[in-house]
C-alpha atoms as a PDB file:
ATOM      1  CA  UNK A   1      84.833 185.905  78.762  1.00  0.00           C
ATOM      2  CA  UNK A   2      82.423 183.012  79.437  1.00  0.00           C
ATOM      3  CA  UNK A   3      78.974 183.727  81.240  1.00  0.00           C
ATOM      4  CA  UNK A   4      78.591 182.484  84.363  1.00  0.00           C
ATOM      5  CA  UNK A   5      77.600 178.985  84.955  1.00  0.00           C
ATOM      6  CA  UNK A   6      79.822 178.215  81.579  1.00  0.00           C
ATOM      7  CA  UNK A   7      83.009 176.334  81.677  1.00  0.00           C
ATOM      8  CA  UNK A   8      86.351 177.625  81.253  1.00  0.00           C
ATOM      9  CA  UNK A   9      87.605 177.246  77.368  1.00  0.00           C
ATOM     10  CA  UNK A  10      90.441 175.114  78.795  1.00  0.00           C
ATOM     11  CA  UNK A  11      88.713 173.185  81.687  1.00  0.00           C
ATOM     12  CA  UNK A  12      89.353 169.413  80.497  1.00  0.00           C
ATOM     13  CA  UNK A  13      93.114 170.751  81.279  1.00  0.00           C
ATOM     14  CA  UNK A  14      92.243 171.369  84.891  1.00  0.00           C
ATOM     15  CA  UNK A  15      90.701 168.371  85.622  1.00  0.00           C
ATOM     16  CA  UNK A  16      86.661 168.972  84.447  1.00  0.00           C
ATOM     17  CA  UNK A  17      85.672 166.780  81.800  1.00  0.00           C
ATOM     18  CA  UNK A  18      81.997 166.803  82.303  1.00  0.00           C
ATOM     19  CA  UNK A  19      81.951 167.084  78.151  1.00  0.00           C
ATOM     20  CA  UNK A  20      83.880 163.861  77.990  1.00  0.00           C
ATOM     21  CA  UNK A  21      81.725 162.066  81.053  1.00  0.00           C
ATOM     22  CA  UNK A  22      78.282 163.257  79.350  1.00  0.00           C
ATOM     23  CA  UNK A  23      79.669 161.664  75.824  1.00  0.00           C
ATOM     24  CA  UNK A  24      80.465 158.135  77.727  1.00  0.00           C
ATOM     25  CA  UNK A  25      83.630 158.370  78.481  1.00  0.00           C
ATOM     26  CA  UNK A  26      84.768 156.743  81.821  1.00  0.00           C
ATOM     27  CA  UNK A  27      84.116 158.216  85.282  1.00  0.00           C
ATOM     28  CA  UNK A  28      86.915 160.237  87.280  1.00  0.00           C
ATOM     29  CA  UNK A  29      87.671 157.060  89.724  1.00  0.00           C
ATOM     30  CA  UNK A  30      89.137 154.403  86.801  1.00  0.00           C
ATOM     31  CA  UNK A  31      92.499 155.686  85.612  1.00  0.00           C
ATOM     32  CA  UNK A  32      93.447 156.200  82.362  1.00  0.00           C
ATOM     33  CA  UNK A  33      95.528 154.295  80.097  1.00  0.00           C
ATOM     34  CA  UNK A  34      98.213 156.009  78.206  1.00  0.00           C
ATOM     35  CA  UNK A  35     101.372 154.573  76.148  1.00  0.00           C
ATOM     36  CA  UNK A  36     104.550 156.290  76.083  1.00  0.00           C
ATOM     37  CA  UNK A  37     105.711 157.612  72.949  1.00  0.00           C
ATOM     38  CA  UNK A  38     109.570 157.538  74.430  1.00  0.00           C
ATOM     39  CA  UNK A  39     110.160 153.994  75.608  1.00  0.00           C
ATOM     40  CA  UNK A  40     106.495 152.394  75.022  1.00  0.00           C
ATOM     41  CA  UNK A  41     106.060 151.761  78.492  1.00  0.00           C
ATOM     42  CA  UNK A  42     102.294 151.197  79.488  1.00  0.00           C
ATOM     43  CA  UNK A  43     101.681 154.173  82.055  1.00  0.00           C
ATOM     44  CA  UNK A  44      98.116 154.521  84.410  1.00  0.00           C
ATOM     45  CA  UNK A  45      97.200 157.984  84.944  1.00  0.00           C
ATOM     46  CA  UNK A  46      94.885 159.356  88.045  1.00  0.00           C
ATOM     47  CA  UNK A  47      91.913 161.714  85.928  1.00  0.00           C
ATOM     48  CA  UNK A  48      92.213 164.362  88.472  1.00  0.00           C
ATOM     49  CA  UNK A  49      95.600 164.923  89.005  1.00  0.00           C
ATOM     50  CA  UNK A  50      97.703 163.610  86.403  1.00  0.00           C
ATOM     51  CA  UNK A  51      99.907 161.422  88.619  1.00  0.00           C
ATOM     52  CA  UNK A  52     101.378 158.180  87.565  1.00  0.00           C
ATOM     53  CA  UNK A  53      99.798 155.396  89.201  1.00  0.00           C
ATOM     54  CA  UNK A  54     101.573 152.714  87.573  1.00  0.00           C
ATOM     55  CA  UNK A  55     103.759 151.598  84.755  1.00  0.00           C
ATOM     56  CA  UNK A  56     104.355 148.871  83.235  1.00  0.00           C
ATOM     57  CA  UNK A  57     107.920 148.408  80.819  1.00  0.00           C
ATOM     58  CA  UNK A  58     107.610 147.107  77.501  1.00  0.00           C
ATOM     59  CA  UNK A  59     108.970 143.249  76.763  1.00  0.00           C
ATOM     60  CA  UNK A  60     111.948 142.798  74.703  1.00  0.00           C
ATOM     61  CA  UNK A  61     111.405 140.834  71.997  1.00  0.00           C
ATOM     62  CA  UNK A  62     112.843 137.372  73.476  1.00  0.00           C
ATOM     63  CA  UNK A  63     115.845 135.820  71.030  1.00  0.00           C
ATOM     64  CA  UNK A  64     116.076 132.243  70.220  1.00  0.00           C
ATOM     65  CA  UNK A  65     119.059 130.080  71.140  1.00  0.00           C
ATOM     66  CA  UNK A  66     120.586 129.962  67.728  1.00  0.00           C
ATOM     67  CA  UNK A  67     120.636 134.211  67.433  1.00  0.00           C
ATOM     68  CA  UNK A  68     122.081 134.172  70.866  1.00  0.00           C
ATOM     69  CA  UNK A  69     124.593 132.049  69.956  1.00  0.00           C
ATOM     70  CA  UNK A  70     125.668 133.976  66.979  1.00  0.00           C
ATOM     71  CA  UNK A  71     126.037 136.765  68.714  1.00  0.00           C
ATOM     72  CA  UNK A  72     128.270 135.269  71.372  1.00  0.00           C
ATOM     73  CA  UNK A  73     130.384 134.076  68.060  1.00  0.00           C
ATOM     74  CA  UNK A  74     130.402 137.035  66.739  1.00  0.00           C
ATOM     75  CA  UNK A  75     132.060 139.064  70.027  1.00  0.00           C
ATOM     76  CA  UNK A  76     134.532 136.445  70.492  1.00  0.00           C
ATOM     77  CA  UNK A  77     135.076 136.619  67.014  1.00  0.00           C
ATOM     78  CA  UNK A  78     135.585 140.846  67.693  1.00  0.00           C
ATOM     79  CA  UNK A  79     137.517 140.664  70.615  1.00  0.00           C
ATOM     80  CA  UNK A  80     139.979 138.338  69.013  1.00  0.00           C
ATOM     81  CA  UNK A  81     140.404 140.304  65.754  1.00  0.00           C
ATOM     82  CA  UNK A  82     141.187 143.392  68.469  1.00  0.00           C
ATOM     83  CA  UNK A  83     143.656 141.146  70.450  1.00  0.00           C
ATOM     84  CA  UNK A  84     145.429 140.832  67.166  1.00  0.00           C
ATOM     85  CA  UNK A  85     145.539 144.288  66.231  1.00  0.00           C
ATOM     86  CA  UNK A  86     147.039 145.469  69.536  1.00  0.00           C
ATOM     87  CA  UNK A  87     149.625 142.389  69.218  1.00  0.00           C
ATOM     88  CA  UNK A  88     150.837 143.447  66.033  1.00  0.00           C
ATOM     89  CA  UNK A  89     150.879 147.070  67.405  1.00  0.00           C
ATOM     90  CA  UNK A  90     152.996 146.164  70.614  1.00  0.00           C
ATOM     91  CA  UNK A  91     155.489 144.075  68.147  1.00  0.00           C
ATOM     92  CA  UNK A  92     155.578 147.188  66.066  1.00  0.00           C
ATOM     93  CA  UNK A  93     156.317 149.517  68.811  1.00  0.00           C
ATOM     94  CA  UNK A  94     159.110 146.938  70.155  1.00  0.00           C
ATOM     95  CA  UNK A  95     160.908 147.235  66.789  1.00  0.00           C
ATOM     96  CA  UNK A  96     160.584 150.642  66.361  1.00  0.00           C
ATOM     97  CA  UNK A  97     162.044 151.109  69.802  1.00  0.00           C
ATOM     98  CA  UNK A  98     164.896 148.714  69.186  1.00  0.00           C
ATOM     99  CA  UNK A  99     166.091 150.264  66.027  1.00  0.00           C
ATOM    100  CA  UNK A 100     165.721 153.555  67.557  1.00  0.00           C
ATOM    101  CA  UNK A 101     168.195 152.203  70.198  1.00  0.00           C
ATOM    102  CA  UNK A 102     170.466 150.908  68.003  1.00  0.00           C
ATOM    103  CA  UNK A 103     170.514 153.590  66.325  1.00  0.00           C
ATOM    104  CA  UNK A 104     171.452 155.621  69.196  1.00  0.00           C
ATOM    105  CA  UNK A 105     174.205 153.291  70.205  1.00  0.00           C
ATOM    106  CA  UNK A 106     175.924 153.278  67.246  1.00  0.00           C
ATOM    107  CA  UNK A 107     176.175 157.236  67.384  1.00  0.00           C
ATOM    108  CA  UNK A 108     177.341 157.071  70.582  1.00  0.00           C
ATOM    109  CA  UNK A 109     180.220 154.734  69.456  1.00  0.00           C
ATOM    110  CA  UNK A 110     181.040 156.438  66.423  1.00  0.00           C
ATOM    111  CA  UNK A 111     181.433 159.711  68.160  1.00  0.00           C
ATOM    112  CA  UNK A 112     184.731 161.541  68.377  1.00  0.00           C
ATOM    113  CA  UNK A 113     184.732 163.273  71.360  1.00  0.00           C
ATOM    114  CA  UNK A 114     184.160 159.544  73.368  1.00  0.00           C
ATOM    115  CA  UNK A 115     187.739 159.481  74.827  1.00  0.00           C
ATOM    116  CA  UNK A 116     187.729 163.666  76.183  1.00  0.00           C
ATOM    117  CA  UNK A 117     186.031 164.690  79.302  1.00  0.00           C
ATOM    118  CA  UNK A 118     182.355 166.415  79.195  1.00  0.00           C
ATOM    119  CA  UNK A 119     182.052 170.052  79.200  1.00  0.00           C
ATOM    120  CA  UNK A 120     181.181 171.440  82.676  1.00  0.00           C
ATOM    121  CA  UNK A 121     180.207 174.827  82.783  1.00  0.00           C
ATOM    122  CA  UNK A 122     182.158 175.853  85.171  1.00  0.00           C
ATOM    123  CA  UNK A 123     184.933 175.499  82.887  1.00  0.00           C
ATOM    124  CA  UNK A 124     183.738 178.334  80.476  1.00  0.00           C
ATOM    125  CA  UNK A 125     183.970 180.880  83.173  1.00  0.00           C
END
């Protein structure tokens, strides 16, 4: 338990940082200056209450004309390799559906019973 007059163990967490103001560190009123680990934005903090004042987002390194470029190359160059595929796919699905038909067709022709009447159910009563 700390005597009286002391500071709590944990006080810089609540806002006193006479320790840190009495070493030369900057007064309560300037914010402080922190970097995101996350996204690497610049963030300003108020001393007292923790509260964002401001941030600032980092830059994205800027790309020159000739990687730009590439890259729009290189989606065309994607989209029509996956325009190809999915022709190729809908052909294949036509001729599998065609000789499926055909098949059908020719089952229907070849079948015995073509000339005689359906089966109703009624009949089997």
């Amino acid at each position: 338990m700390p005597a009286a007059g002391d500071a709590p163990r944990y006080s810089w967490l609540m806002g006193d940082d006479r320790r840190h103001q009495e070493a030369g560190a900057q007064s309560e009123d300037t914010p402080l200056a922190v970097r995101c680990p996350c996204c690497e934005s610049e963030l300003e903090l108020d001393r007292r209450t923790g509260a964002i004042l401001s941030s600032r987002r980092r830059q994205a390194a800027k790309k020159d004309f000739d990687a730009l470029l590439r890259d729009v190359e290189n989606s065309r160059e994607r989209a029509e390799r996956r325009f190809d595929q999915e022709r190729a796919a809908v052909a294949d699905r036509d001729r599998l559906l065609d000789e499926r038909f055909r098949k059908a067709l020719e089952a229907a022709e070849s079948d015995d019973d073509a000339d005689s009447r359906p089966v109703r159910p009624f009949d089997l009563d």
